[in-house]
C-alpha atoms as a PDB file:
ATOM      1  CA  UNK A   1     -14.999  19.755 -37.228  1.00  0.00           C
ATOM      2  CA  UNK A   2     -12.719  17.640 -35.726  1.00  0.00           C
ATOM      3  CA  UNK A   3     -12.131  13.817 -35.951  1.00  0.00           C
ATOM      4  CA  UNK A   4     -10.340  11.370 -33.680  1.00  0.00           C
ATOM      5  CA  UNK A   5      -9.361   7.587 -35.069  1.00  0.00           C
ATOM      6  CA  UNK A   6      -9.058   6.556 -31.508  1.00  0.00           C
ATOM      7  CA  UNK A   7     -10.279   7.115 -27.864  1.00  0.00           C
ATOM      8  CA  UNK A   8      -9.212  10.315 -26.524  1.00  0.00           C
ATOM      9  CA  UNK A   9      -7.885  10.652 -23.150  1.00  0.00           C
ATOM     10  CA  UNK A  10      -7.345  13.643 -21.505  1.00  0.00           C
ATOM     11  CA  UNK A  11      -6.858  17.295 -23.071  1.00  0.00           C
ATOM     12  CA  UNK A  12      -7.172  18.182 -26.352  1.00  0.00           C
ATOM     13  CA  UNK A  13      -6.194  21.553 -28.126  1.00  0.00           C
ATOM     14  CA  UNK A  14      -6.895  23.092 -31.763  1.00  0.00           C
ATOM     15  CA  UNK A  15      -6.130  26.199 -32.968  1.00  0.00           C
ATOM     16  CA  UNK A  16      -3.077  28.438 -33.631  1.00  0.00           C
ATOM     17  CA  UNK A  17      -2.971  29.401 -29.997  1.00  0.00           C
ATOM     18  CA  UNK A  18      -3.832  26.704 -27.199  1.00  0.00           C
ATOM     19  CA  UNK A  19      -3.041  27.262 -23.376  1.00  0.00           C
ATOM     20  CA  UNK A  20      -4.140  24.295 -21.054  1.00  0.00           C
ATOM     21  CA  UNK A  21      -3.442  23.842 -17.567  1.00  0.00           C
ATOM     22  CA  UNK A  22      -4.302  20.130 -16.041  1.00  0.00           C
ATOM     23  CA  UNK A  23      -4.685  19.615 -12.219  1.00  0.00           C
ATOM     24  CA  UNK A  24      -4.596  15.591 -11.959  1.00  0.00           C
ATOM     25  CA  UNK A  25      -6.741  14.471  -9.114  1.00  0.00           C
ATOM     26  CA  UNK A  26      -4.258  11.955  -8.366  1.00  0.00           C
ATOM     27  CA  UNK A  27      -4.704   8.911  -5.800  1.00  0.00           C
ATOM     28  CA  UNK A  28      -5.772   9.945  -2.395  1.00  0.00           C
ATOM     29  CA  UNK A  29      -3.559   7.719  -0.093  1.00  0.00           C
ATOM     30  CA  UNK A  30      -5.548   7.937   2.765  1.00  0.00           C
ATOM     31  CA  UNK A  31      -8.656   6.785   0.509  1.00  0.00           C
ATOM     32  CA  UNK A  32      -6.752   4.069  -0.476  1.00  0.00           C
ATOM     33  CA  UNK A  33      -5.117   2.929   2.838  1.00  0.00           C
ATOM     34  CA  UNK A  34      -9.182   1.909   4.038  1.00  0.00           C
ATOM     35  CA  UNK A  35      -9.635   0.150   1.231  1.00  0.00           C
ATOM     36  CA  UNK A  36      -6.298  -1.650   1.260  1.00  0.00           C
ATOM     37  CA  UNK A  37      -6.939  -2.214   5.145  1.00  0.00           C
ATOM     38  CA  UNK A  38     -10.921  -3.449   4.563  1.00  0.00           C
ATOM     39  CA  UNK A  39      -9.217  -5.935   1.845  1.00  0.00           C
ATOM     40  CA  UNK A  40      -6.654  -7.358   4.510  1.00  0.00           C
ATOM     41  CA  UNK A  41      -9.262  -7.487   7.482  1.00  0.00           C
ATOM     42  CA  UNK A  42     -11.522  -9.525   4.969  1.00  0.00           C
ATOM     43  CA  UNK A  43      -8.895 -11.826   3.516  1.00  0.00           C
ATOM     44  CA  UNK A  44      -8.015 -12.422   7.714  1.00  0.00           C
ATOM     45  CA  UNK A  45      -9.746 -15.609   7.385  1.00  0.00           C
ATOM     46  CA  UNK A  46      -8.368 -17.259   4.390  1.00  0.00           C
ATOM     47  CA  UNK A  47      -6.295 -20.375   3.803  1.00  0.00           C
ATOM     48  CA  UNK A  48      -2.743 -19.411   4.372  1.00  0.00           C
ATOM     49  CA  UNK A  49      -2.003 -19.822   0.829  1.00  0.00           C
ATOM     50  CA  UNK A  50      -4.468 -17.890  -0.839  1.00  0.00           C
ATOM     51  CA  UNK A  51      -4.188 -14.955   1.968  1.00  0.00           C
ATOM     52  CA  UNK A  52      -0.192 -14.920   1.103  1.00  0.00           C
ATOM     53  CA  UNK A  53      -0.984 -14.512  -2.537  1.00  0.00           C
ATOM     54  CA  UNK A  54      -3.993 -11.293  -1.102  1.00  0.00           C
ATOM     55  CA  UNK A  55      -1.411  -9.588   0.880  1.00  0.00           C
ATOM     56  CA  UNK A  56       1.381 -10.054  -1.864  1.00  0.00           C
ATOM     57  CA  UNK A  57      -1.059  -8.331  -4.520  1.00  0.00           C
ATOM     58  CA  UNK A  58      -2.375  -5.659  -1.675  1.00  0.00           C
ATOM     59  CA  UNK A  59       1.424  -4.932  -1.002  1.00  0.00           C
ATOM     60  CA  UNK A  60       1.767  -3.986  -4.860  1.00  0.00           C
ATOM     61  CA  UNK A  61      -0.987  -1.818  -4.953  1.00  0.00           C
ATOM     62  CA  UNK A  62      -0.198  -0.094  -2.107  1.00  0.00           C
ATOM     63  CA  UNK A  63       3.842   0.471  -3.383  1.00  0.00           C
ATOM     64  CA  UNK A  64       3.131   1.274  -6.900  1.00  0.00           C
ATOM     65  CA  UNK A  65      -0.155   4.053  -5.884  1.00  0.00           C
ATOM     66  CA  UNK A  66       2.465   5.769  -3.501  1.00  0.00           C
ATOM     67  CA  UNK A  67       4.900   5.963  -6.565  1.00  0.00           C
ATOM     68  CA  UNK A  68       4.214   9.726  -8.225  1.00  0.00           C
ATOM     69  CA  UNK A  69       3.510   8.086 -11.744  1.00  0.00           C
ATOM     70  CA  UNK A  70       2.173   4.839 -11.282  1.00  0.00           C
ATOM     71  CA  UNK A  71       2.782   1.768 -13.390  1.00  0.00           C
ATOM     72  CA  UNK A  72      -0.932   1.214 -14.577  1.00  0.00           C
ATOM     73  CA  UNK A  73      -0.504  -2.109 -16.260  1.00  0.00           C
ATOM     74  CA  UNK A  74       1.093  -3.391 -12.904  1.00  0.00           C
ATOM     75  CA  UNK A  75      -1.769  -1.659 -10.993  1.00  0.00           C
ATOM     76  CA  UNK A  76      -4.549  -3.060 -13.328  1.00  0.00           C
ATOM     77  CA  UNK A  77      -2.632  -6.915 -13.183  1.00  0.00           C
ATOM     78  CA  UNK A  78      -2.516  -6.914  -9.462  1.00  0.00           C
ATOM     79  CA  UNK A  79      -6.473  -5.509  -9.409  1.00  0.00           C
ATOM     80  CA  UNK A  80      -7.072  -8.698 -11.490  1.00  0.00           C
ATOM     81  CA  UNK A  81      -5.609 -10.832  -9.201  1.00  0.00           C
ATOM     82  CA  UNK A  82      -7.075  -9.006  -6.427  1.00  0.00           C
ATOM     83  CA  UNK A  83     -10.413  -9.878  -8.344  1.00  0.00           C
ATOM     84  CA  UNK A  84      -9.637 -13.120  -9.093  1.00  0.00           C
ATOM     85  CA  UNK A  85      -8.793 -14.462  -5.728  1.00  0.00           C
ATOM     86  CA  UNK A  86     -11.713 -12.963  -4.274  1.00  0.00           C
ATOM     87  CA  UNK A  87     -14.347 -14.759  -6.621  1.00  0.00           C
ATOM     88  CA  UNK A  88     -12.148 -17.902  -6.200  1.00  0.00           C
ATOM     89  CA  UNK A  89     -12.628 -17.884  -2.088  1.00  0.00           C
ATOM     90  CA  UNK A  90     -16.094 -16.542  -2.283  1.00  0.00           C
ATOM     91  CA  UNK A  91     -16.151 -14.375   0.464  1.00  0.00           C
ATOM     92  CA  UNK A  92     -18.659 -11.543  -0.059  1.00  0.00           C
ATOM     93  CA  UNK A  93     -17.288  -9.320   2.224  1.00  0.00           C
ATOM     94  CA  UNK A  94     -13.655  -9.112   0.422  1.00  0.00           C
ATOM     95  CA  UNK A  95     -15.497  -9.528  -3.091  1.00  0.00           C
ATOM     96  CA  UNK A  96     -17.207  -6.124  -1.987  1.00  0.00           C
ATOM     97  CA  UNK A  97     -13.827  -4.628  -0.652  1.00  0.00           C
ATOM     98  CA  UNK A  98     -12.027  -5.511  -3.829  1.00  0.00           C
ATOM     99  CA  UNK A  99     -14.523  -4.174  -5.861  1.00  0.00           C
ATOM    100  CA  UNK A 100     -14.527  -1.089  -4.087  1.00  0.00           C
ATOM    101  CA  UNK A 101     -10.524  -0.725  -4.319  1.00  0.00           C
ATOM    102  CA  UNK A 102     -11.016  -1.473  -8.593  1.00  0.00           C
ATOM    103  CA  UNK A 103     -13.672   0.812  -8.858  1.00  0.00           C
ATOM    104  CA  UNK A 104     -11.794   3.662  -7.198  1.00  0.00           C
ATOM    105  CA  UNK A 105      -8.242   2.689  -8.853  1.00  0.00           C
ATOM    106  CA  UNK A 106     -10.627   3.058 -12.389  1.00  0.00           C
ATOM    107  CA  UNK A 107     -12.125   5.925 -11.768  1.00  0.00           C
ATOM    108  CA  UNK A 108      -8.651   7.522 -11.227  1.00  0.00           C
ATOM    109  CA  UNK A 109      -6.305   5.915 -13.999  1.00  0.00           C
END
């Protein structure tokens, strides 16, 4: 039996003997891309300031998903800005957007 003191994330071997092979699914930029562009078209409409502070935060997702190992702490601060402008503004349609981007960013990372 086998105990862990801590969440487990990904593969885990035991034995004398252990061969693993690990495809990751990795982020699908063209999945991305139509959630990045359904955030922009919805934030279209904001006040200039809060729509500078959207695009800045889209801009970093976009940059650091196309980068082959991602920086998840900057991915999961820019989702909670992402989050947090969209419940400031209170537009449904980018609250929706946004929390399609997070839940898809989750899922992956």
């Amino acid at each position: 039996m086998t105990h862990f003191n801590a969440p487990v994330h990904g593969q885990v071997g035991i034995g004398e003997q252990v061969n693993q092979t690990q495809t990751p699914a990795g982020i699908n930029l063209e999945v991305l891309q139509t959630f990045l562009d359904d955030i922009r078209t919805a934030g279209a409409d904001l006040e200039p300031v809060d729509q500078t502070y959207l695009f800045t935060y889209v801009d970093l997702v976009q940059a650091e998903s196309s980068n082959p190992e991602p920086d998840r702490a900057m991915l999961s601060g820019s989702m909670d800005r992402l989050k947090s402008i969209a419940a400031k503004v209170g537009n449904a349609g980018l609250t929706a957007s946004v929390g399609a981007l997070v839940t898809y960013l989750v899922t992956l990372l």
